[in-house]
Protein backbone atom coordinates (compact mmCIF):
# COMPACT_ATOMS: atom_id res chain seq x y z
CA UNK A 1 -15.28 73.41 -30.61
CA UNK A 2 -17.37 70.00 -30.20
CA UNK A 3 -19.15 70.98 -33.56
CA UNK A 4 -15.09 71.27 -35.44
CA UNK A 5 -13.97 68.01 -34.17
CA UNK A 6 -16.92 66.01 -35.02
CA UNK A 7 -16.55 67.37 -38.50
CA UNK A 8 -12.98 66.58 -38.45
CA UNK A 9 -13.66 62.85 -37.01
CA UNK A 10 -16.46 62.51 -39.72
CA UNK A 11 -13.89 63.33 -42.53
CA UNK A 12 -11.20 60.84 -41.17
CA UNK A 13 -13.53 58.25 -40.78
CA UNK A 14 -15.21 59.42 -44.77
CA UNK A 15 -11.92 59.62 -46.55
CA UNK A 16 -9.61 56.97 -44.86
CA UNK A 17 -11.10 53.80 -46.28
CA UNK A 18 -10.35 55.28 -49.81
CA UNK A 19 -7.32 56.28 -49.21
CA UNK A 20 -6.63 52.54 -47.73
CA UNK A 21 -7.44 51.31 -51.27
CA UNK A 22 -5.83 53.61 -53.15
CA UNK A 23 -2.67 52.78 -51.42
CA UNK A 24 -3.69 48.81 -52.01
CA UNK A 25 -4.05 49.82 -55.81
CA UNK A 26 -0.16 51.71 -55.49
CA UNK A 27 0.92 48.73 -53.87
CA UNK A 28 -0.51 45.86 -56.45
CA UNK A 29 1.00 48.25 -59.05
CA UNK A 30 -2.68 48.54 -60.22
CA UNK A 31 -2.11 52.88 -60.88
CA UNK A 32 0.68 52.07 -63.96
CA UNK A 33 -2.12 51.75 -66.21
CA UNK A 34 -5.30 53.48 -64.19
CA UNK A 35 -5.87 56.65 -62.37
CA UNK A 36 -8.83 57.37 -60.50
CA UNK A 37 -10.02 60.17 -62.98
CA UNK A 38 -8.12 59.82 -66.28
CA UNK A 39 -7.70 57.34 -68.19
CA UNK A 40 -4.10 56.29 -68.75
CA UNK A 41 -3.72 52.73 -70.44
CA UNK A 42 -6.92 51.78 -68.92
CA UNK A 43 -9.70 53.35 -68.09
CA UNK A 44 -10.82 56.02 -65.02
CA UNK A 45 -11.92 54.19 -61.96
CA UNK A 46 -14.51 56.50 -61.75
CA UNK A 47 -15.33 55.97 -65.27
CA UNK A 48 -15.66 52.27 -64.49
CA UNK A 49 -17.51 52.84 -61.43
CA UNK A 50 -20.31 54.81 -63.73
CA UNK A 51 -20.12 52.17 -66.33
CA UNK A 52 -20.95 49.55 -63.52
CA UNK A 53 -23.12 51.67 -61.52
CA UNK A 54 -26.10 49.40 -60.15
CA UNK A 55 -25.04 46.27 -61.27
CA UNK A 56 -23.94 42.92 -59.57
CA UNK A 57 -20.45 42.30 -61.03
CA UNK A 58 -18.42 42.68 -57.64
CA UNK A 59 -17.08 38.72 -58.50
CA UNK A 60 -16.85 39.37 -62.46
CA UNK A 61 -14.82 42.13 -61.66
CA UNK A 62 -12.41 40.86 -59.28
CA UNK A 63 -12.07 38.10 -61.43
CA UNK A 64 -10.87 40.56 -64.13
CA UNK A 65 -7.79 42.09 -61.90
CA UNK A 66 -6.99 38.40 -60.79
CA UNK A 67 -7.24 37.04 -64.46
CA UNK A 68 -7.22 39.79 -66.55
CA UNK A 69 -9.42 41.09 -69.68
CA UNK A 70 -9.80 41.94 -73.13
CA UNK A 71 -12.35 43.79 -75.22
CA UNK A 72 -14.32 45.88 -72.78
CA UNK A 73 -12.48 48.86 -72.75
CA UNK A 74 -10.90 48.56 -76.34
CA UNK A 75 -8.37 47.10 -77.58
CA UNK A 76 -5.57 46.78 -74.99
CA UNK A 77 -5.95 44.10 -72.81
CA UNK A 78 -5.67 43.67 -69.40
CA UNK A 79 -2.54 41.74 -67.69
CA UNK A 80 -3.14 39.39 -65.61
CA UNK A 81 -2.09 40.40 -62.10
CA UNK A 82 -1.10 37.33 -60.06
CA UNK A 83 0.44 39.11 -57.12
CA UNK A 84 -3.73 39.73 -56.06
CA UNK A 85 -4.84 37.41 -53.85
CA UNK A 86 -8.87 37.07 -53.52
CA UNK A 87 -9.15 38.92 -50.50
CA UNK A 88 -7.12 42.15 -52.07
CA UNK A 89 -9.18 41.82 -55.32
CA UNK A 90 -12.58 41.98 -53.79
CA UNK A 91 -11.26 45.34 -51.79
CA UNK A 92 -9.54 46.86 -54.88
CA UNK A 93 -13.50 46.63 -56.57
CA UNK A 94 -15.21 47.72 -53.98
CA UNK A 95 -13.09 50.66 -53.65
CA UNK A 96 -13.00 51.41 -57.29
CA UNK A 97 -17.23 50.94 -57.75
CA UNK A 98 -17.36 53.60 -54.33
CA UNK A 99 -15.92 56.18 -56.73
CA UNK A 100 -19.06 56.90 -59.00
């Protein structure tokens, strides 16, 4: 019994943070053009989360959803979405970089 509810605590506790985002990236309208493992206009978080794998661009990137982006992913560019504040971009990246 102890044994099946620590393994049930351990998956709420593993799998509600990304859910969190996900709804954060529903919310922002951010899944209209991304999924987490297709690509749809954009790319496949998880395919940007391999791209970026290792690599400081946690500001760069945040600065992308904020601002938008061109050229990286081909040629459709990235809106700018001005309904994400700071504090919501910074948790949208590292949500979608935690999917690799």
């Amino acid at each position: 019994m102890k044994r099946t509810l620590f393994a049930l605590v351990a998956a709420t506790v593993v799998t509600t943070p990304v859910l969190a985002d996900q709804a954060l990236a529903q919310k922002k309208n951010c899944m209209a053009c991304h999924a987490v493992d297709k690509k749809v206009v954009g790319p496949a978080y998880k395919d940007v989360a391999q791209k970026y794998a290792g690599q400081n661009v946690s500001a760069k990137l945040a600065t992308k959803i904020m601002k938008g982006g061109s050229g990286v992913w081909g040629a459709v560019p990235m809106p700018a979405n001005p309904q994400v504040n700071q504090a919501e971009a910074d948790t949208l990246v590292r949500w979608v970089l935690s999917l690799k």
